[in-house]
N, C-alpha and C. Protein backbone atom coordinates (compact mmCIF):
# COMPACT_ATOMS: atom_id res chain seq x y z
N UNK A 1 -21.88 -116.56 -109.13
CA UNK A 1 -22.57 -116.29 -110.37
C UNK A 1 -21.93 -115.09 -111.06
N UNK A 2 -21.85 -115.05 -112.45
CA UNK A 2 -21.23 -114.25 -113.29
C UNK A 2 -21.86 -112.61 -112.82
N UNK A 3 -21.46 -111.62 -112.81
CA UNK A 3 -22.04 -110.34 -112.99
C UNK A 3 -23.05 -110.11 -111.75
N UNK A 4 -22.72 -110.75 -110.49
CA UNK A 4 -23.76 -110.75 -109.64
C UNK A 4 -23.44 -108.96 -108.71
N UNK A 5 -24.34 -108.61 -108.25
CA UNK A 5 -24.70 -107.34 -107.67
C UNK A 5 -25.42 -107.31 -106.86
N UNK A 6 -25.17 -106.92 -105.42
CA UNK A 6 -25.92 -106.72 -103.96
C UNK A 6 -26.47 -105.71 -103.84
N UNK A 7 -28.09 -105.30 -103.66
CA UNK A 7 -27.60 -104.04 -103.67
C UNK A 7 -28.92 -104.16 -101.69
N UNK A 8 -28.78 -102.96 -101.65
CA UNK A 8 -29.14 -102.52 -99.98
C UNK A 8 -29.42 -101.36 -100.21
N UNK A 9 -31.15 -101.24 -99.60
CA UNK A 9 -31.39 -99.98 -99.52
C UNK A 9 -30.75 -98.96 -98.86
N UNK A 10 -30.91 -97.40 -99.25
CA UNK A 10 -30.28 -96.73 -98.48
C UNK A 10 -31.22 -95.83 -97.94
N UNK A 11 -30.46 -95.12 -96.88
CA UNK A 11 -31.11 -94.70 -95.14
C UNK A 11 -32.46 -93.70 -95.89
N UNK A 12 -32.12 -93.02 -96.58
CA UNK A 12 -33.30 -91.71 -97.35
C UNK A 12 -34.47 -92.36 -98.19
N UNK A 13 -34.40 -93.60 -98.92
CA UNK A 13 -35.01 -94.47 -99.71
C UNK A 13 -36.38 -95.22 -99.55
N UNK A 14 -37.34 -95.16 -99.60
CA UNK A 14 -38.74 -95.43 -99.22
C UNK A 14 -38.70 -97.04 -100.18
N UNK A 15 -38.78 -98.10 -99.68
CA UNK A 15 -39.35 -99.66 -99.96
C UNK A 15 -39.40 -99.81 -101.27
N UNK A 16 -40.22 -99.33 -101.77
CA UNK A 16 -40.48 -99.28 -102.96
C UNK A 16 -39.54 -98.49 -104.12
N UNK A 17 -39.32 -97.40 -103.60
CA UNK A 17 -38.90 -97.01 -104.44
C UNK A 17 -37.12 -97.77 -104.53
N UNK A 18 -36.74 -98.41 -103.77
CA UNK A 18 -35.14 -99.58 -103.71
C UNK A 18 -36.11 -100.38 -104.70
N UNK A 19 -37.25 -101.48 -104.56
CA UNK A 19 -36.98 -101.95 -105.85
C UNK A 19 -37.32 -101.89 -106.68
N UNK A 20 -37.91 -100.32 -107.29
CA UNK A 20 -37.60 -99.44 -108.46
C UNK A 20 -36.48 -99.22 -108.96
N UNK A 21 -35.66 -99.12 -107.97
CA UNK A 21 -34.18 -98.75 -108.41
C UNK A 21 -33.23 -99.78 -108.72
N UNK A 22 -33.70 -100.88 -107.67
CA UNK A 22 -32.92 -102.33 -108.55
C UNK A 22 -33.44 -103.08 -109.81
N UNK A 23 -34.66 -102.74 -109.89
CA UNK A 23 -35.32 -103.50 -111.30
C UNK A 23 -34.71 -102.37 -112.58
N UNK A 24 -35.13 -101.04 -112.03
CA UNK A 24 -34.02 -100.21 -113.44
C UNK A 24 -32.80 -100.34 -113.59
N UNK A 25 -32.20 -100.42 -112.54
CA UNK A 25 -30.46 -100.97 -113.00
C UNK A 25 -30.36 -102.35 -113.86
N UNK A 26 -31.09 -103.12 -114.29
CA UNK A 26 -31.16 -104.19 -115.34
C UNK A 26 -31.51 -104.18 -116.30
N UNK A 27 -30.36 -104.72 -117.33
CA UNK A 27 -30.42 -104.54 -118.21
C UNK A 27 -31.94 -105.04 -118.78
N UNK A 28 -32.61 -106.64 -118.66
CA UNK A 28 -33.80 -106.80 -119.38
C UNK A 28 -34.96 -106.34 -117.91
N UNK A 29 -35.56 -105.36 -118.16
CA UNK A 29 -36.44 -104.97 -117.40
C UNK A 29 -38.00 -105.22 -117.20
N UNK A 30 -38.16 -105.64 -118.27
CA UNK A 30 -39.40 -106.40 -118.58
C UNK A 30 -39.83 -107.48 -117.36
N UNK A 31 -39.02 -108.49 -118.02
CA UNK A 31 -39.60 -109.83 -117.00
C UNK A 31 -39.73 -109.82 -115.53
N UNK A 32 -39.14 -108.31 -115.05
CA UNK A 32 -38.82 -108.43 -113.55
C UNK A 32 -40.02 -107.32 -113.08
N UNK A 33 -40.99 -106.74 -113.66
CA UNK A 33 -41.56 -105.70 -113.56
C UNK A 33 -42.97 -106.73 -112.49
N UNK A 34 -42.95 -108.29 -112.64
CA UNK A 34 -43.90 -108.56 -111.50
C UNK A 34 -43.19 -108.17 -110.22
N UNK A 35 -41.48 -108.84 -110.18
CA UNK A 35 -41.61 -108.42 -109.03
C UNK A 35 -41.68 -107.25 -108.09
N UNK A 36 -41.73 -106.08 -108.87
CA UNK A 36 -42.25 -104.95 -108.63
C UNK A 36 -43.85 -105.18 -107.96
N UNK A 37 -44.84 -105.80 -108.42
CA UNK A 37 -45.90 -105.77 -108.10
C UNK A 37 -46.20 -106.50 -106.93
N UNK A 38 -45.26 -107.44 -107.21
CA UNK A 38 -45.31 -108.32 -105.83
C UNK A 38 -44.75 -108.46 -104.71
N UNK A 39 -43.85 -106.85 -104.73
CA UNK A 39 -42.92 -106.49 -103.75
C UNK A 39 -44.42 -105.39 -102.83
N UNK A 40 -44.17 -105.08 -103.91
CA UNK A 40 -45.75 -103.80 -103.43
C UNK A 40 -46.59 -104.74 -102.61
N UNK A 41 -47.34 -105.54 -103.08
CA UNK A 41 -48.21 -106.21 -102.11
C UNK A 41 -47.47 -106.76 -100.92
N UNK A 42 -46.50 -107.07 -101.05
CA UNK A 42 -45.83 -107.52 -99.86
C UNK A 42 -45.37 -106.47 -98.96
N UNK A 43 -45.05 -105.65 -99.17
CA UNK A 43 -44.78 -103.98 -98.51
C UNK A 43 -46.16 -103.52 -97.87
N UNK A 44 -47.00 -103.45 -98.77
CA UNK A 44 -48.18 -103.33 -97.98
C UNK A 44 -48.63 -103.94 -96.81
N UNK A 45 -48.83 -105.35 -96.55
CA UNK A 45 -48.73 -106.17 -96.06
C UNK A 45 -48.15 -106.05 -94.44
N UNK A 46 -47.14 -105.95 -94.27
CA UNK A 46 -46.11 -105.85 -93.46
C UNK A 46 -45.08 -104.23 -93.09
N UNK A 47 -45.81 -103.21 -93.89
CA UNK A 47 -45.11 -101.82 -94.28
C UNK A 47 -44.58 -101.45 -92.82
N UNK A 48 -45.88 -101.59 -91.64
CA UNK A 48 -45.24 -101.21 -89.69
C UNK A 48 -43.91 -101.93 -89.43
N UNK A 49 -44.13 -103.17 -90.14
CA UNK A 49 -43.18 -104.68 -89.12
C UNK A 49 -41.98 -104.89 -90.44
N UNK A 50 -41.77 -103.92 -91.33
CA UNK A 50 -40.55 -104.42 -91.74
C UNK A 50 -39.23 -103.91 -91.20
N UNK A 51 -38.13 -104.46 -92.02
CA UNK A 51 -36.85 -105.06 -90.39
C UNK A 51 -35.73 -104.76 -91.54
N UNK A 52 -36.02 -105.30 -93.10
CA UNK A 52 -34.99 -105.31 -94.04
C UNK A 52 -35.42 -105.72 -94.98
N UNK A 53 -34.47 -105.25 -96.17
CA UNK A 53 -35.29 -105.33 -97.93
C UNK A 53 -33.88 -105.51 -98.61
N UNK A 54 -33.46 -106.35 -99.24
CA UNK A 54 -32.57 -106.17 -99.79
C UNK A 54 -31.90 -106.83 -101.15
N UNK A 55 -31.72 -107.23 -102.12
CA UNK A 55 -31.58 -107.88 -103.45
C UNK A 55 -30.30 -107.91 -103.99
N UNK A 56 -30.07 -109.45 -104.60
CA UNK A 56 -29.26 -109.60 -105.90
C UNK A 56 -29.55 -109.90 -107.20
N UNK A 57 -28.95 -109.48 -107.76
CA UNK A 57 -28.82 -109.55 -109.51
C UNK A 57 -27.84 -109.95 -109.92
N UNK A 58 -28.17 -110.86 -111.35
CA UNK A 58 -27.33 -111.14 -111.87
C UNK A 58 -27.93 -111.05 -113.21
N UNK A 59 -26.91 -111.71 -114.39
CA UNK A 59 -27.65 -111.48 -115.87
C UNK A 59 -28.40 -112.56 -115.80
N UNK A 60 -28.92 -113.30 -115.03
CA UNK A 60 -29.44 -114.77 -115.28
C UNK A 60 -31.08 -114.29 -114.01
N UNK A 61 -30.85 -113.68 -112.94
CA UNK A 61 -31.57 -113.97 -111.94
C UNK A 61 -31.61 -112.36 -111.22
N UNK A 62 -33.02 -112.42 -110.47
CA UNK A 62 -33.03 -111.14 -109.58
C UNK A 62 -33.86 -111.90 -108.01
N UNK A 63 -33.21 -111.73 -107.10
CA UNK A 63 -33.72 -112.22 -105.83
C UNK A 63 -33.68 -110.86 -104.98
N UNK A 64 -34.94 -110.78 -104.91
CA UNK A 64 -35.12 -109.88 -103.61
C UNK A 64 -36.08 -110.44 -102.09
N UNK A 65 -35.26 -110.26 -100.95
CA UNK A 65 -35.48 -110.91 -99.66
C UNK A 65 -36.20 -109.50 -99.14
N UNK A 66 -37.32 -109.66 -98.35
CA UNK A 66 -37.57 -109.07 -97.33
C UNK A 66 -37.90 -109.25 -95.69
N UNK A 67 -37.64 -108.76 -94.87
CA UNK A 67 -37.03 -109.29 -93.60
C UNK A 67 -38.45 -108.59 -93.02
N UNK A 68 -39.43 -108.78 -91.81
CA UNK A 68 -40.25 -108.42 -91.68
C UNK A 68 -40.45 -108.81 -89.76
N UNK A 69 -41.08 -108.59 -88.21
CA UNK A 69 -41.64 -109.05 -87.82
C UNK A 69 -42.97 -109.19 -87.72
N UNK A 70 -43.70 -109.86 -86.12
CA UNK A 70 -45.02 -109.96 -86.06
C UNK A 70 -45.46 -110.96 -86.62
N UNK A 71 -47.12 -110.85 -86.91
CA UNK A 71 -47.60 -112.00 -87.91
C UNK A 71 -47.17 -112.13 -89.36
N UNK A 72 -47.33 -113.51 -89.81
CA UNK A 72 -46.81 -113.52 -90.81
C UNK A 72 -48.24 -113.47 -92.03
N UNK A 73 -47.37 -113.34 -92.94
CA UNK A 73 -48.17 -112.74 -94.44
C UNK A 73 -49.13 -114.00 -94.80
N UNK A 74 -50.67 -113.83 -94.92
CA UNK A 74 -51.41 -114.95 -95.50
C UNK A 74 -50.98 -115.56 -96.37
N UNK A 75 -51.27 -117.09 -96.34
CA UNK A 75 -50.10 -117.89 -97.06
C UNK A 75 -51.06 -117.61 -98.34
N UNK A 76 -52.51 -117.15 -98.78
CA UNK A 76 -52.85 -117.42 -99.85
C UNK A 76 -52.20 -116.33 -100.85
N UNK A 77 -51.07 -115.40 -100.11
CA UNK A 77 -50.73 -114.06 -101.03
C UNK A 77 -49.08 -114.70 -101.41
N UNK A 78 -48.98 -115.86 -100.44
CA UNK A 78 -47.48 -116.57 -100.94
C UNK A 78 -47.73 -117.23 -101.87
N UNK A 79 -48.65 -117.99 -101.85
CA UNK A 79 -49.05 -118.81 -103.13
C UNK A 79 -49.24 -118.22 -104.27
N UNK A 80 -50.10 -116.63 -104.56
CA UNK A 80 -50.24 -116.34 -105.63
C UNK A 80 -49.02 -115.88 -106.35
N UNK A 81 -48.17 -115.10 -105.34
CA UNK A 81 -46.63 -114.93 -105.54
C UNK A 81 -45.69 -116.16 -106.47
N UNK A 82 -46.04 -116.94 -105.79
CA UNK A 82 -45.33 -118.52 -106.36
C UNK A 82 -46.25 -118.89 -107.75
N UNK A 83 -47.49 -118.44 -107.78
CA UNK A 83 -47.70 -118.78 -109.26
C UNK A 83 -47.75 -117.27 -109.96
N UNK A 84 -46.95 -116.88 -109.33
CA UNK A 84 -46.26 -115.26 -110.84
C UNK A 84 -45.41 -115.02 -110.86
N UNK A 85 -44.00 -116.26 -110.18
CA UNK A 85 -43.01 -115.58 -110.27
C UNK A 85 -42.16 -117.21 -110.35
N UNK A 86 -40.47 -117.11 -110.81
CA UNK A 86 -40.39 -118.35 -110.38
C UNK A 86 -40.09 -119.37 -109.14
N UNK A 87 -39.15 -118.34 -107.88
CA UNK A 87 -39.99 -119.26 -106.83
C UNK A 87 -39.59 -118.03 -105.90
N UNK A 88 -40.57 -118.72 -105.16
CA UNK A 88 -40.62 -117.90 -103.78
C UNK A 88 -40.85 -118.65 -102.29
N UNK A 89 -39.91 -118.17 -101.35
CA UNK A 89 -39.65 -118.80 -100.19
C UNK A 89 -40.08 -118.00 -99.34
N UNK A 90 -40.73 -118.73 -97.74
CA UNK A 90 -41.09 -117.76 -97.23
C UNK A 90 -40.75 -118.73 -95.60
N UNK A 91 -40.36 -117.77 -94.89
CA UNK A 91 -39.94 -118.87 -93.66
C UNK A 91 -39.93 -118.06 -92.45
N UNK A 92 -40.02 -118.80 -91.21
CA UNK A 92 -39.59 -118.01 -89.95
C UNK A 92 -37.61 -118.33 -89.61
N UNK A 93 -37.31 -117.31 -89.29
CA UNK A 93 -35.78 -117.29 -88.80
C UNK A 93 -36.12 -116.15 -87.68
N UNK A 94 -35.75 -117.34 -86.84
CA UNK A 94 -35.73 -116.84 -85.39
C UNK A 94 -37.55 -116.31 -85.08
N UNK A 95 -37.45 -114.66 -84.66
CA UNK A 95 -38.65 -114.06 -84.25
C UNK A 95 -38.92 -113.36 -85.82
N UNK A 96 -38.55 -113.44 -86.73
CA UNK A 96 -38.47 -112.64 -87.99
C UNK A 96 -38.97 -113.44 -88.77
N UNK A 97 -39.77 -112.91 -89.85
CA UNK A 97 -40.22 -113.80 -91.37
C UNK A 97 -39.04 -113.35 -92.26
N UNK A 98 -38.60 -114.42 -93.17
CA UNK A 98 -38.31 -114.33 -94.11
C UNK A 98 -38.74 -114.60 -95.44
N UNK A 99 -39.09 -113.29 -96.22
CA UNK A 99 -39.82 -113.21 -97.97
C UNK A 99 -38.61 -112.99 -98.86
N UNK A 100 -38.74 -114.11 -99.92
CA UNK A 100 -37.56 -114.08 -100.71
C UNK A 100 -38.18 -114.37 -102.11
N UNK A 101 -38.28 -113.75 -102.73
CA UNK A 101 -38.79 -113.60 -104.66
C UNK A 101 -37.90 -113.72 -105.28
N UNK A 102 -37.75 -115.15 -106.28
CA UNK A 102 -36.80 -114.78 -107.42
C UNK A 102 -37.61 -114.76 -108.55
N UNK A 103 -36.30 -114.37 -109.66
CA UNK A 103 -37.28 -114.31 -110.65
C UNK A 103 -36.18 -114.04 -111.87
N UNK A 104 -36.03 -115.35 -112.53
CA UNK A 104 -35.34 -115.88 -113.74
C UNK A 104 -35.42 -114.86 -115.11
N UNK A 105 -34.26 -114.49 -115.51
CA UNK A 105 -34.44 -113.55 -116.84
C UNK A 105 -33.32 -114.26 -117.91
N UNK A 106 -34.22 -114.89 -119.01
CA UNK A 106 -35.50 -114.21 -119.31
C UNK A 106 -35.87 -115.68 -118.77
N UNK A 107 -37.81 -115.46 -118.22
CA UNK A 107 -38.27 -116.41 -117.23
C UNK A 107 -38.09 -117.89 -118.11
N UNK A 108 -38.45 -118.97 -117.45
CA UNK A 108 -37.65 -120.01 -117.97
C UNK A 108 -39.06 -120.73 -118.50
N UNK A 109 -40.35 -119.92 -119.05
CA UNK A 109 -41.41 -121.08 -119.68
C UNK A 109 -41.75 -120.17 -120.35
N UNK A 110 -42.87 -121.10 -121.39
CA UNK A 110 -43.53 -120.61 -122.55
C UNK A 110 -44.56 -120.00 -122.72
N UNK A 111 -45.15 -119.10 -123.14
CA UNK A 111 -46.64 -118.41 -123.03
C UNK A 111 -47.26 -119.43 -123.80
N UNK A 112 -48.76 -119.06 -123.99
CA UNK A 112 -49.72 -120.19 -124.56
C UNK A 112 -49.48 -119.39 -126.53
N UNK A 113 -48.84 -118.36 -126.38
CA UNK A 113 -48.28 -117.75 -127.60
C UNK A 113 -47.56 -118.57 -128.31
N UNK A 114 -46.50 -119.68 -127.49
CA UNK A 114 -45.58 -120.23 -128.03
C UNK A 114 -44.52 -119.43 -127.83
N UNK A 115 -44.41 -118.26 -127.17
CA UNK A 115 -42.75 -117.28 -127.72
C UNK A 115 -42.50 -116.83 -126.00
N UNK A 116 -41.34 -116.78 -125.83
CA UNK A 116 -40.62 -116.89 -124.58
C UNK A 116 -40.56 -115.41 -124.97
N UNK A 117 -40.81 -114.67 -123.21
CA UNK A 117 -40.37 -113.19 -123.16
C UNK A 117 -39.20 -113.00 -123.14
């Protein structure tokens, strides 16, 4: 993908504040500001048992994965995820969960406004 960018938290960096820092490095910042919210709930969630956090960008897309053990996250907080964002995967690999949020810029449907963000 054109303009794509890895980025990986670093060792001093608290959860949240990595994807503070990857949603401000983009250029349209708007549309990606759920997954800010929905990184948070998911951080919460799992904050003892996480393992890894880490995201790409591109001018088209922002995917951020989080790596977690233990129990896994109530599926009714995956679902609400999946209806606020455009998709989200959530799986076991190996003894580990895997949480993965993308989220299309600018998102790919219409408000009941009629006008695309």
């Amino acid at each position: 993908m054109e303009n794509e960018k890895t980025y990986t938290i670093n060792a001093d960096e608290g959860y949240l504040e990595f994807v503070r820092r990857v949603i401000a490095d983009q250029p349209d910042r708007e549309p990606l500001r759920i997954v800010e919210q929905l990184m948070e709930i998911a951080v919460g969630e799992v904050m003892e048992r996480m393992d890894d956090l880490s995201a790409v960008a591109s001018d088209k897309r922002l995917t951020v994965t989080l790596r977690h053990s233990g129990k896994q996250i109530d599926g009714r907080l995956i679902l609400i995820m999946g209806d606020n964002t455009d998709r989200v995967d959530y799986k076991p690999d190996g003894d580990k969960w895997v949480l993965t949020i993308c989220r299309d810029v600018p998102p790919p449907f219409v408000t009941r406004r009629g006008y695309k963000y």
